[in-house]
Every structure is written in C-alpha cells, then in structure tokens.
Protein backbone atom coordinates (compact mmCIF):
# COMPACT_ATOMS: atom_id res chain seq x y z
CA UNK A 1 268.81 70.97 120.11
CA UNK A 2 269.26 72.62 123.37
CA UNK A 3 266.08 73.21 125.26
CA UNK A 4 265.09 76.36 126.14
CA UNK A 5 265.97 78.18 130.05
CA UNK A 6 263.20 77.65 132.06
CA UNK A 7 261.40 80.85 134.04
CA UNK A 8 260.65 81.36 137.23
CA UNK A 9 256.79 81.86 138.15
CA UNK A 10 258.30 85.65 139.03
CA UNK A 11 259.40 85.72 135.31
CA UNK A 12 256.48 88.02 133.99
CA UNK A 13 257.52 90.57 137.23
CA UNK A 14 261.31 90.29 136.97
CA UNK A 15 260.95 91.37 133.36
CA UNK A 16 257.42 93.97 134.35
CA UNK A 17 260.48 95.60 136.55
CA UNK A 18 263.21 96.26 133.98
CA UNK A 19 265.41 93.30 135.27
CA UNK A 20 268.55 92.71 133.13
CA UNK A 21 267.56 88.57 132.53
CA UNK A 22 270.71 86.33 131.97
CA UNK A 23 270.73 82.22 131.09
CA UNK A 24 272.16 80.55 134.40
CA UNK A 25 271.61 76.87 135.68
CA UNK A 26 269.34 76.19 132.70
CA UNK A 27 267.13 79.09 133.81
CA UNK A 28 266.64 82.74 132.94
CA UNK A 29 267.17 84.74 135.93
CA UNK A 30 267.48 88.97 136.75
CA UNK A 31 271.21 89.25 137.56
CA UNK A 32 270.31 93.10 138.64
CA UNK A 33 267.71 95.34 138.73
CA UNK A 34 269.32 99.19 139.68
CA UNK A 35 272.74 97.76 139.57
CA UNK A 36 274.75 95.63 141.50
CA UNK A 37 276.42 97.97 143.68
CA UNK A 38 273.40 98.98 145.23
CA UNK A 39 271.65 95.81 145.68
CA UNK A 40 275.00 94.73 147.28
CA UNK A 41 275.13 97.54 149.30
CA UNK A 42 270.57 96.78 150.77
CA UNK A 43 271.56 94.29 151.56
CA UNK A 44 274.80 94.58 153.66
CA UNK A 45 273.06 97.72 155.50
CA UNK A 46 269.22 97.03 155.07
CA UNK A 47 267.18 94.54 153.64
CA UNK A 48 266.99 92.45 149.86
CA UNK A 49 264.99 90.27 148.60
CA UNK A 50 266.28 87.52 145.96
CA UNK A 51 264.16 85.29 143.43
CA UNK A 52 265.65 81.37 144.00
CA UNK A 53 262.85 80.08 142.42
CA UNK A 54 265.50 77.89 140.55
CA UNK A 55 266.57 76.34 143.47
CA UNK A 56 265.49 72.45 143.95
CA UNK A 57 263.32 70.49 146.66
CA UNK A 58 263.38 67.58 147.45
CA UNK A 59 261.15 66.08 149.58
CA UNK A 60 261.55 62.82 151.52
CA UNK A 61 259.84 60.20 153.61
CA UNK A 62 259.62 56.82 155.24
CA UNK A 63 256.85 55.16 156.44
CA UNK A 64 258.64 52.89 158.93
CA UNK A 65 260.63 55.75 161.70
CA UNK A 66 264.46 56.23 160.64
CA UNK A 67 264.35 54.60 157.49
CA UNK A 68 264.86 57.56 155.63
CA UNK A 69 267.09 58.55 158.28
CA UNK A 70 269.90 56.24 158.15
CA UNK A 71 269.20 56.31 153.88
CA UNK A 72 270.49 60.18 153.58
CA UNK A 73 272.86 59.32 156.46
CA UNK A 74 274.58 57.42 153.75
CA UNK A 75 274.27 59.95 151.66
CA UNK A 76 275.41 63.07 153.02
CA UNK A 77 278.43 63.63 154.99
CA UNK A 78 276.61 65.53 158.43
CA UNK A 79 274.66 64.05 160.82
CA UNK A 80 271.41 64.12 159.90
CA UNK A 81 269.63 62.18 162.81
CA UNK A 82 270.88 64.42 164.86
CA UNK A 83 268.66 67.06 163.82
CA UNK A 84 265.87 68.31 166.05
CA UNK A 85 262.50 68.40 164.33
CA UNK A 86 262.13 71.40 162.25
CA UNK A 87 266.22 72.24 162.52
CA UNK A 88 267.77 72.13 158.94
CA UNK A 89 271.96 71.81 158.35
CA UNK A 90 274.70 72.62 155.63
CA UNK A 91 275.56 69.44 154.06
CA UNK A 92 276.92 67.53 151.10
CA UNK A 93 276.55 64.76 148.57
CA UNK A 94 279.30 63.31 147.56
CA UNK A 95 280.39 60.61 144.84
CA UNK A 96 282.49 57.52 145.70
CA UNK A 97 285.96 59.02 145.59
CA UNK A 98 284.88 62.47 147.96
CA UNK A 99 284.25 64.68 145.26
CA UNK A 100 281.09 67.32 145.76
CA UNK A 101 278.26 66.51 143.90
CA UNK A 102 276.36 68.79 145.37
CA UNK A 103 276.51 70.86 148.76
CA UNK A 104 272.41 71.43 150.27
CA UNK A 105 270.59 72.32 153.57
CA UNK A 106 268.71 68.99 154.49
CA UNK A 107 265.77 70.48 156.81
CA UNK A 108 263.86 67.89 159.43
CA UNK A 109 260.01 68.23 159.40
CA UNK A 110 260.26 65.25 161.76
CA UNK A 111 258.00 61.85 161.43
CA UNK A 112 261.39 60.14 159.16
CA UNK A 113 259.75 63.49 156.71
CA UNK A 114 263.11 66.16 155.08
CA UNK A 115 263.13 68.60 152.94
CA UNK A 116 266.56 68.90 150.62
CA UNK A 117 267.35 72.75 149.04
CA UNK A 118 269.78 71.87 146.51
CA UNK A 119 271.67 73.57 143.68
CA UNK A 120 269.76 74.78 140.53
CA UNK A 121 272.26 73.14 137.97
CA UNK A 122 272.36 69.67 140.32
CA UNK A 123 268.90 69.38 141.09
CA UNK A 124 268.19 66.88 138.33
CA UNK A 125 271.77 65.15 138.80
CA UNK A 126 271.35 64.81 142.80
CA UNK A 127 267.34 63.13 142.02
CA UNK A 128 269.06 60.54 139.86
CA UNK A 129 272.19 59.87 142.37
CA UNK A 130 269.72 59.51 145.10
CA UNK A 131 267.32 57.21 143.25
CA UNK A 132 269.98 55.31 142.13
CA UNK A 133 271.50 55.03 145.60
CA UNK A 134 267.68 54.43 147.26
CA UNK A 135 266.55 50.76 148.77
CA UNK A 136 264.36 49.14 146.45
CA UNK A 137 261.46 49.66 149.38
CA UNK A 138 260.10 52.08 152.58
CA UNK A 139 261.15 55.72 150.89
CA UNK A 140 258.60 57.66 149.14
CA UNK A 141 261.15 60.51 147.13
CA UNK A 142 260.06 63.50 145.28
CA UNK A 143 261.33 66.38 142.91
CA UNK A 144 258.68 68.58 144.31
CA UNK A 145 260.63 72.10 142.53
CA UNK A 146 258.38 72.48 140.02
CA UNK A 147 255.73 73.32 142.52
CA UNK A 148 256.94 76.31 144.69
CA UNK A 149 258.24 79.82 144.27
CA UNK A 150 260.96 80.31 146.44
CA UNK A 151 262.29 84.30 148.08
CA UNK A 152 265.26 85.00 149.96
CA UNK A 153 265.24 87.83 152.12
CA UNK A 154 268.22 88.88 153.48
CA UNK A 155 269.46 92.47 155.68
CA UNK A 156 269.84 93.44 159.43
CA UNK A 157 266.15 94.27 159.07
CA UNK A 158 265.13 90.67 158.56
CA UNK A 159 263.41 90.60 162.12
CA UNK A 160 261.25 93.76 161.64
CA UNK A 161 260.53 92.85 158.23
CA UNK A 162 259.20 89.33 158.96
CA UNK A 163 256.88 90.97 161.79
CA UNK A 164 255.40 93.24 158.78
CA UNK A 165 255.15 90.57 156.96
CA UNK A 166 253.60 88.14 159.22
CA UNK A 167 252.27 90.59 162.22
CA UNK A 168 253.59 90.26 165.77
CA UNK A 169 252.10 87.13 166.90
CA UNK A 170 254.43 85.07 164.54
CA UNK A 171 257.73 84.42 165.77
CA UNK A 172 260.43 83.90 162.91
CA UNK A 173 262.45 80.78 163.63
CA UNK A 174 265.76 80.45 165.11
CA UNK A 175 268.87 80.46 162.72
CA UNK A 176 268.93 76.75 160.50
CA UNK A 177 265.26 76.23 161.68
CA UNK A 178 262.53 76.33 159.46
CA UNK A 179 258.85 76.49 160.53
CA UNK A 180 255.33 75.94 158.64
CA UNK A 181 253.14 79.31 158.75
CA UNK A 182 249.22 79.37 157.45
CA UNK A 183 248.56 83.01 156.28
CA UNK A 184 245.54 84.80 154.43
CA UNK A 185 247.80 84.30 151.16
CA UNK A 186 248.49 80.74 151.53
CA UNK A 187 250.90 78.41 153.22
CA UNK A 188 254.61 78.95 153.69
CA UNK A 189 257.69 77.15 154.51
CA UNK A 190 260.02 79.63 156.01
CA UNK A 191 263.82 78.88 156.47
CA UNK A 192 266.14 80.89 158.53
CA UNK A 193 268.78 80.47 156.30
CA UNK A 194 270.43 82.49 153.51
CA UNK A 195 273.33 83.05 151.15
CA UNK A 196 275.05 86.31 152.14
CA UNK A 197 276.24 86.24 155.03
CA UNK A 198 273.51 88.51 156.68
CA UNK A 199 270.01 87.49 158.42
CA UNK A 200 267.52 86.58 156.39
CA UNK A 201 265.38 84.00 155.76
CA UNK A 202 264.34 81.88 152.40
CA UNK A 203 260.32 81.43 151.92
CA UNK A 204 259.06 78.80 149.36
CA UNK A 205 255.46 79.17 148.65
CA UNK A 206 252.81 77.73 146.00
CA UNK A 207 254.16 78.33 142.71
CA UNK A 208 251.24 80.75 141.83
CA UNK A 209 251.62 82.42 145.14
CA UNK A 210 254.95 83.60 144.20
CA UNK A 211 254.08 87.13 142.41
CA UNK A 212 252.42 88.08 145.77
CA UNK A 213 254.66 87.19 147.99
CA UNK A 214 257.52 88.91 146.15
CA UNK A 215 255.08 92.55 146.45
CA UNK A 216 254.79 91.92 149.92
CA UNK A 217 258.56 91.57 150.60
CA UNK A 218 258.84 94.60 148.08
CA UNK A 219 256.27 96.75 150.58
CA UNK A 220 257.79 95.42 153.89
CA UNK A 221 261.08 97.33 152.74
CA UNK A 222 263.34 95.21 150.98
CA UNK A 223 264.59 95.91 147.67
CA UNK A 224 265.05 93.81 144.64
CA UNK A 225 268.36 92.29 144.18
CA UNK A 226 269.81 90.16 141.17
CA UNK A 227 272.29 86.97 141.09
CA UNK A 228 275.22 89.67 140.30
CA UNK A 229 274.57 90.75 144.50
CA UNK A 230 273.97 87.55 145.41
CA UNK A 231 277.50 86.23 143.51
CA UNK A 232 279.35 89.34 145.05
CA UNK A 233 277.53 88.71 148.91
CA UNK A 234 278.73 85.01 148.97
CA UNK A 235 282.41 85.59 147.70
CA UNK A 236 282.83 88.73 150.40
CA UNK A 237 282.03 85.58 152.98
CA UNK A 238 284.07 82.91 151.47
CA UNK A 239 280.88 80.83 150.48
CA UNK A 240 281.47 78.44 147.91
CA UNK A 241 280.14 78.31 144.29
CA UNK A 242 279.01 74.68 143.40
CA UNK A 243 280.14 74.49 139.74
CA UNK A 244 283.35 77.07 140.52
CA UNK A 245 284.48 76.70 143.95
CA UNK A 246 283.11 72.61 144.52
CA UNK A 247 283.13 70.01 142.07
CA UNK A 248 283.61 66.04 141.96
CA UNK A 249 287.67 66.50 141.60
CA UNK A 250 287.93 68.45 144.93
CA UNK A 251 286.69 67.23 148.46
CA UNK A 252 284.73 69.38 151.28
CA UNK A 253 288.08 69.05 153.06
CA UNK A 254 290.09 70.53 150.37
CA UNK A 255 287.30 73.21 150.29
CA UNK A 256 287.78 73.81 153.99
CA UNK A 257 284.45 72.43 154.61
CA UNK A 258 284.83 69.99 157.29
CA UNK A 259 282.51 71.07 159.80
CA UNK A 260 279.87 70.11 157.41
CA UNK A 261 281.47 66.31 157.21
CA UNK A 262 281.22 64.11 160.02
CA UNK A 263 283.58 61.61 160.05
CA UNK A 264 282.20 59.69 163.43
CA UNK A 265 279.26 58.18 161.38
CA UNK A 266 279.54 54.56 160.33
CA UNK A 267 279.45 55.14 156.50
CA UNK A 268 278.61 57.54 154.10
CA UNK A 269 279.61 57.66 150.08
CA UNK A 270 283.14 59.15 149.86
CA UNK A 271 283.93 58.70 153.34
CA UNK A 272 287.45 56.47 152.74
CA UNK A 273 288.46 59.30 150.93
CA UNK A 274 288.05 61.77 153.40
CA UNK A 275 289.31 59.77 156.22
CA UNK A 276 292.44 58.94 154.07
CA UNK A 277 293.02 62.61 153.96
CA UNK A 278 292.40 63.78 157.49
CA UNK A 279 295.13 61.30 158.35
CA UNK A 280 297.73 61.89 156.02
CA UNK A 281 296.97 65.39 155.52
CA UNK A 282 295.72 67.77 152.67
CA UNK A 283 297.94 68.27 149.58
CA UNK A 284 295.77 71.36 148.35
CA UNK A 285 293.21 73.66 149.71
CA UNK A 286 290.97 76.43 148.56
CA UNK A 287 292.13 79.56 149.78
CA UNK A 288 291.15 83.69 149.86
CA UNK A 289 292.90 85.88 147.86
CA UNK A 290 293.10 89.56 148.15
CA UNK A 291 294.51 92.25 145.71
CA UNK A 292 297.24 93.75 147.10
CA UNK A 293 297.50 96.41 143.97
CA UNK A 294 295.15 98.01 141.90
CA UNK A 295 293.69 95.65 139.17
CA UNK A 296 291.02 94.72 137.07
CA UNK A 297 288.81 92.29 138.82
CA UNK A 298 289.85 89.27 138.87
CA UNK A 299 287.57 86.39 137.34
CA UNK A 300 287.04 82.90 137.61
CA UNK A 301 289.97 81.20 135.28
CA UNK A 302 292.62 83.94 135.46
CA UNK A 303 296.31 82.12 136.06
CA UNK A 304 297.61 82.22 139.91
CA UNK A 305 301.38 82.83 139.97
CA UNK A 306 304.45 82.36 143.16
CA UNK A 307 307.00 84.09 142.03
CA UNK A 308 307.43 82.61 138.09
CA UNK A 309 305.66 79.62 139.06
CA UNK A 310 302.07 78.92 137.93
CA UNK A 311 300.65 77.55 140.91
CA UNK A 312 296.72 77.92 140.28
CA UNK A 313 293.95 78.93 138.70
CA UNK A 314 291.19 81.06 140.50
CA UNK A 315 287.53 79.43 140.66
CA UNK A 316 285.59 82.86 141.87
CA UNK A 317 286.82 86.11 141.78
CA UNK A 318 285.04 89.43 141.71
CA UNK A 319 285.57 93.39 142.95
CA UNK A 320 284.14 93.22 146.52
CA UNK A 321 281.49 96.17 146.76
CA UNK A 322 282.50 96.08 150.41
CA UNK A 323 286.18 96.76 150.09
CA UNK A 324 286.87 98.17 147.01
CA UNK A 325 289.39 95.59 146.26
CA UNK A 326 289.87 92.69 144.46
CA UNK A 327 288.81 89.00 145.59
CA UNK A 328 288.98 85.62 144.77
CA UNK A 329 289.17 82.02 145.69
CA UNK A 330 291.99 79.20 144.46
CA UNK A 331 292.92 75.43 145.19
CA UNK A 332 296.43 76.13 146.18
CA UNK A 333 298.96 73.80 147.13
CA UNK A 334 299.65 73.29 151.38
CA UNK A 335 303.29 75.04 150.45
CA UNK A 336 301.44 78.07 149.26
CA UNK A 337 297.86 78.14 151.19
CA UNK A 338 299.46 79.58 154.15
CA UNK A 339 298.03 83.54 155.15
CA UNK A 340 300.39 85.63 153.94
CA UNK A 341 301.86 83.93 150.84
CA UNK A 342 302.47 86.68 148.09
CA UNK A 343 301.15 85.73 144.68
CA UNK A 344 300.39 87.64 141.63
CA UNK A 345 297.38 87.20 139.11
CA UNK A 346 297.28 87.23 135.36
CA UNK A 347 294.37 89.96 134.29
CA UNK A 348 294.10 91.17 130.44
CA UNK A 349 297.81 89.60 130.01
CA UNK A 350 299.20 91.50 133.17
CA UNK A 351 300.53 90.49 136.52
CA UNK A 352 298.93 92.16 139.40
CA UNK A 353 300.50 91.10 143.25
CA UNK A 354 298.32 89.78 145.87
CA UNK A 355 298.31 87.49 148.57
CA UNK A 356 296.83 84.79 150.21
CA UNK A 357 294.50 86.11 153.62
CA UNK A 358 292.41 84.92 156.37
CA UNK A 359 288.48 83.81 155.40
CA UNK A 360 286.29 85.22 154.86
CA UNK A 361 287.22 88.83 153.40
CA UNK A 362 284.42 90.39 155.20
C-alpha cells in the first residue's frame, strides 16, 4: 500500500488560503493560489514567496578539519574546498557511470560543518548513496528535513523586502552565501539563492516557526505563489528539472552543466565518464526549444521531429507567461542541437514547427 503524501508544516495555511493542493515528490503541495499567470507574473516584476518545505537537508560534519571535505569532494562533481565559509555552490551527485542522481547547493558553515539542499523526490535516495559511499569513521551525517520549514522569496524587491523583514541593521548576504540570523521569532538560515531566475533568497526555519514566517513574507509584500510558477519561472531560464530534464542516463555535460563539474579534482564518482566525453566529444545535448507557430503547449513526452525523422522526445515544456509562446527542453543529437535547427512537435496528434534557440528563453 502506498503511503500517504506527506504535508508541509504550512499545510493547515496553504489549504486556510484556498490553495489548489496537488501530490508531487511524495508530498502534497499548492501548485497555485490566484492562478499561475499571476504568481508568474509577482514574481518576474515584484516579489513571491514559495513553500519548499519539501526540499531536503542534509547536514554534515567532521570532527578532524577536511575530513568531510575531501568525503563530498568525492562525491560531488564542484569544488567544494574551495568554498569560503558561509559561500554555498550548484553541484551534483552522480552515480558511477556520470548519470545525475541528484543536482544540490552544498553550503559551507565552515569548521569541516555543510549544509546539502537537495531534491524533494531524492532526498531519501541521496541519504542512502551517501551513507553507503561514507568512511566507516570521522563523519557525523544527518537527514535533518524533517525539522525545518523552508520559504523562498523571490522578485526585484528581494532587498527591500528582507530589510522589512529583518530591519536595517541586517545585511542580506551576497548571492550563493548564506548567513545565520537570531530574530525575536527564532533562528534562521538564510540563503541567497533561488529557483527563478530573479533575486531572492530561501529561509529554512524551525519547523513550527514556519506559519509565521510565511505571514511575515505575506506582510513584507510578496505574494503567494504555487509549484505551477515556480515550474513555469525555471523553464523561462533553462533550469533543469531533476526527474525530467536530469536523470542517471544523461550526464551534467549532456545537460550543459559543466560549470558545475570540475574536472581538475583528483576523483569524484562518475568522473571517467565525464572526462571520456569532454575528450571525444558529446553525442547528445539538452537543448531550448521555441514555438515557432501557434500551438498547444507543449508538455513533457510530446515526440520531437527533423523533417520526418523522430529525433527526440521533450523532458519540460510549458507556455512561457513571459513570451506568450511555447517552450521546452530536449536531449537532441550534436547534428541537430545547433541554434537554429527547425523541428516540429507532435501536440494532440498534430505537428507544430519550431526550432532549436539560444538558452535560456528569457
């Protein structure tokens, strides 16, 4: 019997506030509130604020300096002693033949002490991987998810809403930093990161604090927004979907992620594989593609055609909000990845012409 989703500690407010709940990662979720056009459109021109309470932490430490340094070095494919205390970076874990288990932000709290935000649906799959993977001694490692709320806030009016949030004498860290804040209303990690493309910054807080938090982000301007906004935000910017766009068949190269792999360190899981293919070259890539004529939208799964040739299938695809147009992303072969290749997509049984364009979209 299939257990059921789990809810976020926002749950009871999501649902208080009319939110249209959906199953997704194993949890239930709002994928809108008003609708998704105008949660899309806060946050491209204001300010939104996104429950990713299903999001997982991981925490890790060493007692002896750099031993859990040069353990998620072999791990993940950046650099992570090159971080600065309290700088965080876009990385991923991969399995032995360069496929994407998962892709994460590893964040330094310095003293051999990270933080790891990883995928809802691979939180439970990366623990396991990593324990699996972990010397038998010196690395204390901890699914500490169940125990924070997390908020994304994301707009151009990220800066003046952090100062209402957290007064003027609080200065909101530098992009892919993160900082520790004490507050009348408890204890904070905040995270200059987000998802969209826009400023913003991701807050995890006590589990119980997490109601509160979300009223204040609510009263410092920023409106409540849904997974359908945050799906249609990410694709606009060419983000990947772990579970559409990433997967164990495909490699960060393939995904046109290399500046997240560095191929300099001694070893890391799947690096043979991704050193085999930055020499000889890529036979496939994920690419953007853009509606050329007016169509339905395009969806995850809908047949990618050159000329009578099926040459793909799309892993994300969506209307962009943005541009009124059609968008999606493909694994293409090199001979038809290049900009300007036309292509046409099966919708509903149709053909509908497009072409291959420059990331990302917007």
């Amino acid at each position: 019997m299939n257990s059921p989703p789990r809810q976020s500690p926002l749950h009871e407010v999501h649902v208080a506030a009319g939110a249209r709940m959906v199953p997704f990662a194993g949890w239930e979720m709002p994928v809108q509130y008003e609708g998704i056009m105008p949660e899309h459109k806060a946050v491209r021109e204001f300010l939104g604020v996104f429950d990713i309470s299903h999001m997982g932490l991981l925490a890790v430490a060493s007692s002896e300096p750099e031993v859990s340094t040069k353990w998620l070095d072999g791990l993940l494919t950046n650099n992570v002693a090159s971080l600065e205390v309290g700088q965080g970076q876009y990385t991923m874990l991969l399995n032995e033949t360069g496929g994407v288990i998962d892709d994460l932000i590893v964040y330094s709290k310095g003293c051999s002490e990270y933080y790891l935000v990883v995928n809802a649906s691979k939180t439970a799959e990366d623990y396991q991987w990593m324990l699996d993977h972990q010397p038998e001694s010196g690395i204390m490692f901890a699914d500490v998810s169940g125990s924070y709320a997390g908020l994304a806030v994301q707009g151009p009016d990220t800066v003046a809403a952090f100062a209402r949030l957290f007064g003027d004498d609080v200065t909101i860290p530098e992009r892919f930093y993160m900082a520790e804040i004490s507050t009348p209303h408890g204890d904070v990690l905040v995270c200059r990161t987000g998802y969209t493309g826009e400023d913003g910054f991701e807050l995890f807080c006590k589990a119980s604090d997490g109601p509160d938090w979300w009223q204040r982000c609510l009263d410092a301007g920023a409106k409540a927004c849904g997974l359908g906004a945050r799906d249609s935000l990410r694709l606009e910017k060419c983000y990947p979907l772990n579970g559409n766009d990433l997967s164990p068949e495909r490699s960060p190269l393939e995904a046109g992620l290399g500046f997240a792999v560095d191929l300099h360190k001694d070893s890391f899981i799947g690096r043979d594989t991704l050193l085999r293919q930055k020499t000889k070259g890529l036979h496939r890539r994920l690419v953007a593609i853009k509606q050329t004529q007016k169509s339905p939208p395009p969806r995850p799964g809908y047949a990618v055609y050159a000329g009578d040739e099926q040459v793909g299938t799309l892993t994300s695809g969506g209307m962009s909000p943005s541009l009124g147009v059609g968008i999606s992303l493909a694994y293409l072969s090199i001979d038809h990845a290049k900009v300007g290749t036309p292509l046409h997509l099966e919708i509903r049984g149709k053909r509908f012409a497009a072409e291959v364009v420059k990331k990302p979209f917007l």
